[in-house]
PDB file of N, CA and C in Angstrom:
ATOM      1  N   UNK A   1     -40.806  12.054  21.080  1.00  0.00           N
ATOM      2  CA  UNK A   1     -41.975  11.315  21.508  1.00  0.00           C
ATOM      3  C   UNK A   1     -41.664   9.827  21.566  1.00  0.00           C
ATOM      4  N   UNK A   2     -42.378   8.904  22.861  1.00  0.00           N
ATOM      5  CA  UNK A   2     -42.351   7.838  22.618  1.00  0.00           C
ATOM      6  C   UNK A   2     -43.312   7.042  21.475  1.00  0.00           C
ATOM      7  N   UNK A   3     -43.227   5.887  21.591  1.00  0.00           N
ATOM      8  CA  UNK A   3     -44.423   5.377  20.446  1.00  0.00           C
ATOM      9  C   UNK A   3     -45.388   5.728  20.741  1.00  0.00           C
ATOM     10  N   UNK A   4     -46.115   5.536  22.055  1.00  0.00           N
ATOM     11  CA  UNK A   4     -47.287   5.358  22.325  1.00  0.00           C
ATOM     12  C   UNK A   4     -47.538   7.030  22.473  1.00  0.00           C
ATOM     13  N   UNK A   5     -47.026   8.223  22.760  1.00  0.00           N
ATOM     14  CA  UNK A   5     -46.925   9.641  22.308  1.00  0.00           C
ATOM     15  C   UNK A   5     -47.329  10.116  20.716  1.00  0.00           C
ATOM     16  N   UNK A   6     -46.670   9.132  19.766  1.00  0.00           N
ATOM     17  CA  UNK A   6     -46.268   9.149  19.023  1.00  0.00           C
ATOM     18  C   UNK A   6     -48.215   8.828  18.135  1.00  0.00           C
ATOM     19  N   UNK A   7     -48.551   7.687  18.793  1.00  0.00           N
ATOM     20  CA  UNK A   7     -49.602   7.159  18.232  1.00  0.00           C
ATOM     21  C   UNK A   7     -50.709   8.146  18.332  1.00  0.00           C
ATOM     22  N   UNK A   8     -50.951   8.973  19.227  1.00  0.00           N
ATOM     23  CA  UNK A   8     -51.855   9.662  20.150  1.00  0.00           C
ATOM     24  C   UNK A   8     -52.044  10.926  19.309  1.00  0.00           C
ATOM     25  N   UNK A   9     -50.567  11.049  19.009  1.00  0.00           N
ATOM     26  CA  UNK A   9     -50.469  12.673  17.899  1.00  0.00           C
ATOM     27  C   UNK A   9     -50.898  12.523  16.569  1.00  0.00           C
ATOM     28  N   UNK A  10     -50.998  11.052  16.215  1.00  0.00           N
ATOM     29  CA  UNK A  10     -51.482  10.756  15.157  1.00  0.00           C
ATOM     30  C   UNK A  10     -53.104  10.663  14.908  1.00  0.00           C
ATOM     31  N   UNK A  11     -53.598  10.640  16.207  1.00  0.00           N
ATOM     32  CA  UNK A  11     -55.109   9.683  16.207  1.00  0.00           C
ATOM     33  C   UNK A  11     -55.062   8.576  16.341  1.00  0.00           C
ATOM     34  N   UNK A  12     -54.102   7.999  16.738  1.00  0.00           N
ATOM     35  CA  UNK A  12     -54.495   6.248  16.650  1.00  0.00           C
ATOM     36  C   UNK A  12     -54.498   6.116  18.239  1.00  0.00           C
ATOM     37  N   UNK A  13     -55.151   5.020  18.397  1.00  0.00           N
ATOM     38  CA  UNK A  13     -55.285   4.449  20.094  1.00  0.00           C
ATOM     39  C   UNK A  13     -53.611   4.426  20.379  1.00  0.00           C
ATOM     40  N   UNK A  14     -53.554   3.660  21.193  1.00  0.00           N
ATOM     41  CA  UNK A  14     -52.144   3.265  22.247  1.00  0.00           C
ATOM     42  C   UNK A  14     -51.258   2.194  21.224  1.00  0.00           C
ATOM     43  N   UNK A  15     -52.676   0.894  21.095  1.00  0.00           N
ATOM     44  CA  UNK A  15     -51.893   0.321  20.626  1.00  0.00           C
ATOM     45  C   UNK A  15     -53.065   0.017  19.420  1.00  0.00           C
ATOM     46  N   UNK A  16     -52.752   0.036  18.239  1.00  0.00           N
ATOM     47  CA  UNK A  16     -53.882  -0.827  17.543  1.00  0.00           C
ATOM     48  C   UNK A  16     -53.997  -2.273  16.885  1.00  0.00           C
ATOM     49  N   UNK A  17     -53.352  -2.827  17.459  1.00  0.00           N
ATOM     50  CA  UNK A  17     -53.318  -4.231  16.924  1.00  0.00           C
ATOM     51  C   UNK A  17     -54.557  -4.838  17.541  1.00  0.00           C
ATOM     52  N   UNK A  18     -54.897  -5.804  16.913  1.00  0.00           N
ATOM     53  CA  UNK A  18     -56.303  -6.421  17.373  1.00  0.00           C
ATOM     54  C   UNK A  18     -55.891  -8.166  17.098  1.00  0.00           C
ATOM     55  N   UNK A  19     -56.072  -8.391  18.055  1.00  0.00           N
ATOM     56  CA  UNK A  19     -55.958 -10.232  18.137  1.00  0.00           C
ATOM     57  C   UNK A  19     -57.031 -10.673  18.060  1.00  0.00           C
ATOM     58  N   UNK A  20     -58.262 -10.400  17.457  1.00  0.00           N
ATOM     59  CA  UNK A  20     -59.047 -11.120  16.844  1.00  0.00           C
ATOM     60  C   UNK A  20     -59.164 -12.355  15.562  1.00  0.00           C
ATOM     61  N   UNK A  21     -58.032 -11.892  15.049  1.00  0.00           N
ATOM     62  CA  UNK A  21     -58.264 -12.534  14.052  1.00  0.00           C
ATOM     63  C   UNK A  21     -57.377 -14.375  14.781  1.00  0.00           C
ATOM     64  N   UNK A  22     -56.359 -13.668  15.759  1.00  0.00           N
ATOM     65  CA  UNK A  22     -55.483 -14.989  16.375  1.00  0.00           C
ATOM     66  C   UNK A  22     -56.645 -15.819  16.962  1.00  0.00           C
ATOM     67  N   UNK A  23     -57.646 -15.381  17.319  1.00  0.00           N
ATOM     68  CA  UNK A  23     -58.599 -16.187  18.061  1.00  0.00           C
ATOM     69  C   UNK A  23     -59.191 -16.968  16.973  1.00  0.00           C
ATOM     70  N   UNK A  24     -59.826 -16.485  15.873  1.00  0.00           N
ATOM     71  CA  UNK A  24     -60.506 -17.244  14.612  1.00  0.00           C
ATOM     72  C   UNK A  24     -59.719 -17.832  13.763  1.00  0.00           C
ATOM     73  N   UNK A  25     -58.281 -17.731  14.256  1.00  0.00           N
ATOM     74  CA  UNK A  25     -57.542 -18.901  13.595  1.00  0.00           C
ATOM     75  C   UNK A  25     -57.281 -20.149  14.624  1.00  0.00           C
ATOM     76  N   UNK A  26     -57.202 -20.029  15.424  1.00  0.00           N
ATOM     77  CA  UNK A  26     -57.172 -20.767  16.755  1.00  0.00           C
ATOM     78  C   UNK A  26     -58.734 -21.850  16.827  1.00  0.00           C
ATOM     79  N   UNK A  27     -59.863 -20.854  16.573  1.00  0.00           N
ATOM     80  CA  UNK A  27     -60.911 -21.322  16.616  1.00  0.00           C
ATOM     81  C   UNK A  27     -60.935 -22.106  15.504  1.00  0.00           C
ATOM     82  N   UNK A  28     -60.843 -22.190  14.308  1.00  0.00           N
ATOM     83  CA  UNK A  28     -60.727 -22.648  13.283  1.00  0.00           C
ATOM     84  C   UNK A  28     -60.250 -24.504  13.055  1.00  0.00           C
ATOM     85  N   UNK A  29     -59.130 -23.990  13.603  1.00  0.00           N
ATOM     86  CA  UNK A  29     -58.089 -25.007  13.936  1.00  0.00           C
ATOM     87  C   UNK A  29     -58.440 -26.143  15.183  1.00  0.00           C
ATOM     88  N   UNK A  30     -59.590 -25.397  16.367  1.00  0.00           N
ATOM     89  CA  UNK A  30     -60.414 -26.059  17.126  1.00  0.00           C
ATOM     90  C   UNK A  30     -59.274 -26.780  18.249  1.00  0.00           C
ATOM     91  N   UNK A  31     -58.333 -25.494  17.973  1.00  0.00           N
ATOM     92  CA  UNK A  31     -57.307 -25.696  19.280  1.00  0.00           C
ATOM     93  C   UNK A  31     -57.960 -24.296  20.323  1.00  0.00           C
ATOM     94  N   UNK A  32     -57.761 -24.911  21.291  1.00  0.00           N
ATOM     95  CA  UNK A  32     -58.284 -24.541  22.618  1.00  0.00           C
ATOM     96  C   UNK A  32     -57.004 -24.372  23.444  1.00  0.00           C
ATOM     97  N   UNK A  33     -56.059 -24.405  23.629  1.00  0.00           N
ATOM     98  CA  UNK A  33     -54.688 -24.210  24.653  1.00  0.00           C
ATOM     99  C   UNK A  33     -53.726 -23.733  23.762  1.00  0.00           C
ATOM    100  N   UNK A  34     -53.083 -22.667  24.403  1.00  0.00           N
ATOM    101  CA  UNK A  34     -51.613 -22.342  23.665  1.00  0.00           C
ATOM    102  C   UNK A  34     -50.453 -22.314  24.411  1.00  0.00           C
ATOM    103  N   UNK A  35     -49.015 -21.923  24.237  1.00  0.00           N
ATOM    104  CA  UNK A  35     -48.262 -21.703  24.883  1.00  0.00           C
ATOM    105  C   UNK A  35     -47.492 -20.663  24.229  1.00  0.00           C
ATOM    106  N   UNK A  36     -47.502 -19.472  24.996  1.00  0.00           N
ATOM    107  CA  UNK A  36     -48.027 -17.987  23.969  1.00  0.00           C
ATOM    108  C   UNK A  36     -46.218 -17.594  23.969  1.00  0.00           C
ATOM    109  N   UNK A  37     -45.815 -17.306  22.802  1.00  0.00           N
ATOM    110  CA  UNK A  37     -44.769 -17.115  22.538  1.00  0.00           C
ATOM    111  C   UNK A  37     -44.691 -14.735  22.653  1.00  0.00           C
ATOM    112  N   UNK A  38     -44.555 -14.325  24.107  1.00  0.00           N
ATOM    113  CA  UNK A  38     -44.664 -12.818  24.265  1.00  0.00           C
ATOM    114  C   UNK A  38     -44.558 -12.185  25.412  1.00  0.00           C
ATOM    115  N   UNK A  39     -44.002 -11.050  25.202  1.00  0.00           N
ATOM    116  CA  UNK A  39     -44.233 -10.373  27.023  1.00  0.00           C
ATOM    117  C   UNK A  39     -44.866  -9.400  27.051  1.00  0.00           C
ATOM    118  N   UNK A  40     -46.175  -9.333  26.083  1.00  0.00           N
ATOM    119  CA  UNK A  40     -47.453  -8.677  26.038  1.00  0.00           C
ATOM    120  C   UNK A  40     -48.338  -9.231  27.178  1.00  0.00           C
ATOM    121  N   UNK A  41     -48.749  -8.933  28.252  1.00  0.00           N
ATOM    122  CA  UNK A  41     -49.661  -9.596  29.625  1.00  0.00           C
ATOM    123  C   UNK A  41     -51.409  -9.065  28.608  1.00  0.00           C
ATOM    124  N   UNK A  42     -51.232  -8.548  28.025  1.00  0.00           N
ATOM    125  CA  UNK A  42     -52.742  -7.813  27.440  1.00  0.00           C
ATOM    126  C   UNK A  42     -52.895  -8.969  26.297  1.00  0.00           C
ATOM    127  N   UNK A  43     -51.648  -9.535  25.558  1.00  0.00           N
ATOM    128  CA  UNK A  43     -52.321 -10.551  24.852  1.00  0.00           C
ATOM    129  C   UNK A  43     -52.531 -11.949  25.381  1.00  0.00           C
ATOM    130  N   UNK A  44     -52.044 -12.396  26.526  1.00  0.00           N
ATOM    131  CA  UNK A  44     -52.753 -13.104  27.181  1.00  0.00           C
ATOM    132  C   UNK A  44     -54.234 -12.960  27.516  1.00  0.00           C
ATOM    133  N   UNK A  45     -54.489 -12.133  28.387  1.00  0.00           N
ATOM    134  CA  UNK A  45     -55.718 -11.504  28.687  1.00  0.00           C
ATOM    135  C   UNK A  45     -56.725 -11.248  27.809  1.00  0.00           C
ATOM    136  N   UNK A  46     -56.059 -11.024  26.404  1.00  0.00           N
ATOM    137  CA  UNK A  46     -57.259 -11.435  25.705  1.00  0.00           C
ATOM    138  C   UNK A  46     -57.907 -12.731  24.699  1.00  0.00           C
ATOM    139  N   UNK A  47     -56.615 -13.501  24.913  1.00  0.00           N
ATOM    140  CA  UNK A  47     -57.037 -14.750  24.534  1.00  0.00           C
ATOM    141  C   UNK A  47     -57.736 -15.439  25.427  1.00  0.00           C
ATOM    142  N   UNK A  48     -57.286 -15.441  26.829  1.00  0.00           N
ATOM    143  CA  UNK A  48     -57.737 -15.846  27.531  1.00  0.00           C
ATOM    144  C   UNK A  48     -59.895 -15.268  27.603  1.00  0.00           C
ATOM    145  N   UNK A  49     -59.786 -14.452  27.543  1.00  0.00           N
ATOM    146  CA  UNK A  49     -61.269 -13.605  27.412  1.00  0.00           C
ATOM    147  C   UNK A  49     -61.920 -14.195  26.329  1.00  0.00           C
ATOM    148  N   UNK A  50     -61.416 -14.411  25.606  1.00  0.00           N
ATOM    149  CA  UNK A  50     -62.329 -15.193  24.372  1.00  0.00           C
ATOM    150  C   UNK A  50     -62.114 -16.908  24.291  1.00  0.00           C
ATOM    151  N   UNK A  51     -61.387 -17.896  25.545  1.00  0.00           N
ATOM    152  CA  UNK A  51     -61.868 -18.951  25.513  1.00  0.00           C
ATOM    153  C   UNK A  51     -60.693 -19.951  24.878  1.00  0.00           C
ATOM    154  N   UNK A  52     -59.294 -18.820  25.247  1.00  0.00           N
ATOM    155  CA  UNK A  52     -57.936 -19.761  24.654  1.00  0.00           C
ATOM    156  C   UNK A  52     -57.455 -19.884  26.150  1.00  0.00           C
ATOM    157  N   UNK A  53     -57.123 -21.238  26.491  1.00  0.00           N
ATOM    158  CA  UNK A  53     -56.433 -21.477  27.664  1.00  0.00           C
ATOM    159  C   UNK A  53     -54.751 -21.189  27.298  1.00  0.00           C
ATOM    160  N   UNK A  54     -54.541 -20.441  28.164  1.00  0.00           N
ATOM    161  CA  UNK A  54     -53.311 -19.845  27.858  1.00  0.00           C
ATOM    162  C   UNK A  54     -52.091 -20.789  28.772  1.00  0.00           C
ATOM    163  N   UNK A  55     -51.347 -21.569  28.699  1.00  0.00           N
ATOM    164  CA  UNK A  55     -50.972 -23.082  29.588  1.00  0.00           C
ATOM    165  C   UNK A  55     -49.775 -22.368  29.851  1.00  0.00           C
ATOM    166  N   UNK A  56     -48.750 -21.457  28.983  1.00  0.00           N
ATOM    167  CA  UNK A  56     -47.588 -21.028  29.399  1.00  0.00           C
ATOM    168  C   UNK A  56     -47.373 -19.942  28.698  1.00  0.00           C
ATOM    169  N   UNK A  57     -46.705 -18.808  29.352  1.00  0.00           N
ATOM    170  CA  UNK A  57     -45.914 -17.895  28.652  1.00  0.00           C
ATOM    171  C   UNK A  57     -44.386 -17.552  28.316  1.00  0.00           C
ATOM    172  N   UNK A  58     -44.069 -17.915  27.297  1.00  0.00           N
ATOM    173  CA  UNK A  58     -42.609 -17.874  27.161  1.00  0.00           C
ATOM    174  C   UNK A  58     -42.205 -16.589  26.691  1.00  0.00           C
ATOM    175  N   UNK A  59     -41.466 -16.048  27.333  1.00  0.00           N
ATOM    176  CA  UNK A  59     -41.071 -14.487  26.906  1.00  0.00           C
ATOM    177  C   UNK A  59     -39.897 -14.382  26.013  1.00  0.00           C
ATOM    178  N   UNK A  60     -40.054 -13.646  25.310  1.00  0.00           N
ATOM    179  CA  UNK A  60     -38.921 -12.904  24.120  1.00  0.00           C
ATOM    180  C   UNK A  60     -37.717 -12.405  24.550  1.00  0.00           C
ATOM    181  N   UNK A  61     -36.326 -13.016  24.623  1.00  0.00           N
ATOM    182  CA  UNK A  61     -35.557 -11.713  25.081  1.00  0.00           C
ATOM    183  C   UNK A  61     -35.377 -11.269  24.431  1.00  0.00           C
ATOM    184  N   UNK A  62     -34.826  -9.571  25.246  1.00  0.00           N
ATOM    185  CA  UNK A  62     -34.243  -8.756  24.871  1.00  0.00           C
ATOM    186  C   UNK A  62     -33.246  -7.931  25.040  1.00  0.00           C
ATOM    187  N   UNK A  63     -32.599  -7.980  24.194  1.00  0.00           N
ATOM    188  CA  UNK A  63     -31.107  -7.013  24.362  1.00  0.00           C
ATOM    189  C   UNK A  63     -31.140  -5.221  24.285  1.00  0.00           C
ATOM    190  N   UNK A  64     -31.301  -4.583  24.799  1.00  0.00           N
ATOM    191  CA  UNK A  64     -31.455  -3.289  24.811  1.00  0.00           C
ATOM    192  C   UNK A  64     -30.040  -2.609  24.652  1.00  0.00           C
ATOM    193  N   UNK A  65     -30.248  -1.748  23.665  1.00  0.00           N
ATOM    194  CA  UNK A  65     -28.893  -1.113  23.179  1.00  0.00           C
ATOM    195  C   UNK A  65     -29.653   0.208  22.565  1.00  0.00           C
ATOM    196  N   UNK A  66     -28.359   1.002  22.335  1.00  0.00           N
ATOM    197  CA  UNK A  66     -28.662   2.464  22.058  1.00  0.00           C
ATOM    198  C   UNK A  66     -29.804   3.150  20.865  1.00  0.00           C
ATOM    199  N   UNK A  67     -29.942   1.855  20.752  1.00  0.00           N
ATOM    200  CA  UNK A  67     -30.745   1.955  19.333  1.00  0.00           C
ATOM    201  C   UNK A  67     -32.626   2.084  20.073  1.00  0.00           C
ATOM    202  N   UNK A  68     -32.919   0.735  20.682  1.00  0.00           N
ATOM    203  CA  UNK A  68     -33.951   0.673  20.771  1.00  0.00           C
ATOM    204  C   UNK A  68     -34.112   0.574  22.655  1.00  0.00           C
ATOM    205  N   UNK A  69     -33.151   0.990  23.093  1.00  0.00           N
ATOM    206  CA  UNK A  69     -33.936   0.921  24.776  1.00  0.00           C
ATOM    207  C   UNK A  69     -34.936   1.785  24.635  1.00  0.00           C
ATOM    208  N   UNK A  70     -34.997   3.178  24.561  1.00  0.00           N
ATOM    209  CA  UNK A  70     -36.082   3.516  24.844  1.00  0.00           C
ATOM    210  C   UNK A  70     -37.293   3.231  24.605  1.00  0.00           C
ATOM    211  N   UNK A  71     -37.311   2.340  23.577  1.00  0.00           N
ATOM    212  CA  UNK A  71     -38.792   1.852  23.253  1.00  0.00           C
ATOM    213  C   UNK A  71     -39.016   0.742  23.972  1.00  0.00           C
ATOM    214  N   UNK A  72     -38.051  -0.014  24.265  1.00  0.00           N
ATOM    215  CA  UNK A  72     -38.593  -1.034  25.523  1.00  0.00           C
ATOM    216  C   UNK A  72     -38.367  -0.528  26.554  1.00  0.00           C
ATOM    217  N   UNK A  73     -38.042   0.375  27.255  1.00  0.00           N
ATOM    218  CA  UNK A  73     -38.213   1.106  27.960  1.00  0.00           C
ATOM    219  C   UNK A  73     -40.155   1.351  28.151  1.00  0.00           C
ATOM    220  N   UNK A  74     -40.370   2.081  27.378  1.00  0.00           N
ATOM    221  CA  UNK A  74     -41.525   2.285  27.587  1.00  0.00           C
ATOM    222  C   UNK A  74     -42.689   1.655  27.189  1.00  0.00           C
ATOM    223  N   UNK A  75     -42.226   0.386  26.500  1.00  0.00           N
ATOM    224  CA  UNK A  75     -43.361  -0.477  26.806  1.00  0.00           C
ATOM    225  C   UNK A  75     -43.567  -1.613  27.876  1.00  0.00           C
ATOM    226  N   UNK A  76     -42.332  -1.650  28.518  1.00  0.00           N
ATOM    227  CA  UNK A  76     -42.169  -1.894  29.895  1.00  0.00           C
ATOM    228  C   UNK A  76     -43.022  -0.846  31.148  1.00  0.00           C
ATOM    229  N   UNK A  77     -42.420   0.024  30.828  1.00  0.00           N
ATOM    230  CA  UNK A  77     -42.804   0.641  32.064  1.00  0.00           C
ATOM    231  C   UNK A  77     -44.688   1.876  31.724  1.00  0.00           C
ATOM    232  N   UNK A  78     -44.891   1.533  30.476  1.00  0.00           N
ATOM    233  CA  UNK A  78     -46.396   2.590  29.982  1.00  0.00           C
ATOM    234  C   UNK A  78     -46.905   1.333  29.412  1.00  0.00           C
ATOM    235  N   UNK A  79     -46.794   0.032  28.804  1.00  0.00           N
ATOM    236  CA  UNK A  79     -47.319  -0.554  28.387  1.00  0.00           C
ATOM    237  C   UNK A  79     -47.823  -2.184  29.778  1.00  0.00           C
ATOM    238  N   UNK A  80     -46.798  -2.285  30.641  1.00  0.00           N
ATOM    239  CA  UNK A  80     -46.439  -3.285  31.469  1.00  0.00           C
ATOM    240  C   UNK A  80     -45.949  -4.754  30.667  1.00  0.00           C
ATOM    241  N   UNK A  81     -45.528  -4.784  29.614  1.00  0.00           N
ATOM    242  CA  UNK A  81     -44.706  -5.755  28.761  1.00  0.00           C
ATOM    243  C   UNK A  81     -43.273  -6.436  30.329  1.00  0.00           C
ATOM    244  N   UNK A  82     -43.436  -7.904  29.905  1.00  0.00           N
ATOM    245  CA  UNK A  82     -42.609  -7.845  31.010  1.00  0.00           C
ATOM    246  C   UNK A  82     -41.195  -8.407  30.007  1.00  0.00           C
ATOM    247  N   UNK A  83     -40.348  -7.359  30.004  1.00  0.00           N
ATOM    248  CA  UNK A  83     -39.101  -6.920  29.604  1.00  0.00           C
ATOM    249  C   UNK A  83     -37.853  -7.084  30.240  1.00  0.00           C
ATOM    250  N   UNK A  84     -37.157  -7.589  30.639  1.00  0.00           N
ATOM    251  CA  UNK A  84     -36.333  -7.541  31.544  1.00  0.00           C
ATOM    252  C   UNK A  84     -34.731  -6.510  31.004  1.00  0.00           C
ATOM    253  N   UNK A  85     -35.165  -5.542  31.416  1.00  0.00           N
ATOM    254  CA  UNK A  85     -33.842  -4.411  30.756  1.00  0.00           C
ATOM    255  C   UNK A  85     -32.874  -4.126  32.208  1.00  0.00           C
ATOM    256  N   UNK A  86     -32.205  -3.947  31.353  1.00  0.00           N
ATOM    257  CA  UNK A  86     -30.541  -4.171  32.099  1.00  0.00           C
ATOM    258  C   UNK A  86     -30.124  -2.652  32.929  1.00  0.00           C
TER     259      UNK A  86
END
């Protein structure tokens, strides 16, 4: 199974992380713009939804090797993470 297979057999959603709390620290802090350190497009989208101007996205590389392609594999291609695999 992949992860997100993996999560499903368990009962859990897809993904369960919740960026709520990044927003009420953000809010807190009474910063309004970030420059989002991810190649999650869904955590943009939801900062952006709750009122964080999102100014740049800098993506994570990644090295894919025998160990973990398949999981970026498929959060590339089931999640839309933008991944750049070899």
């Amino acid at each position: 199974m992949n992860t997100i297979e993996a999560n499903h057999k368990l009962g859990f959603d897809t993904d369960t992380r919740d960026f709520a709390v990044a927003v009420k620290v953000l809010a807190f802090l009474t910063i309004t713009s970030v420059r989002l350190l991810t190649n999650n497009p869904l955590k943009i989208t939801y900062l952006r939804s709750h009122g964080i101007d999102v100014t740049e996205r800098l993506a994570i590389p990644s090295h894919p090797n025998r160990y973990n392609a398949s999981y970026l594999r498929t959060k590339k291609e089931v999640l839309g993470h933008d991944i750049p695999l070899a």
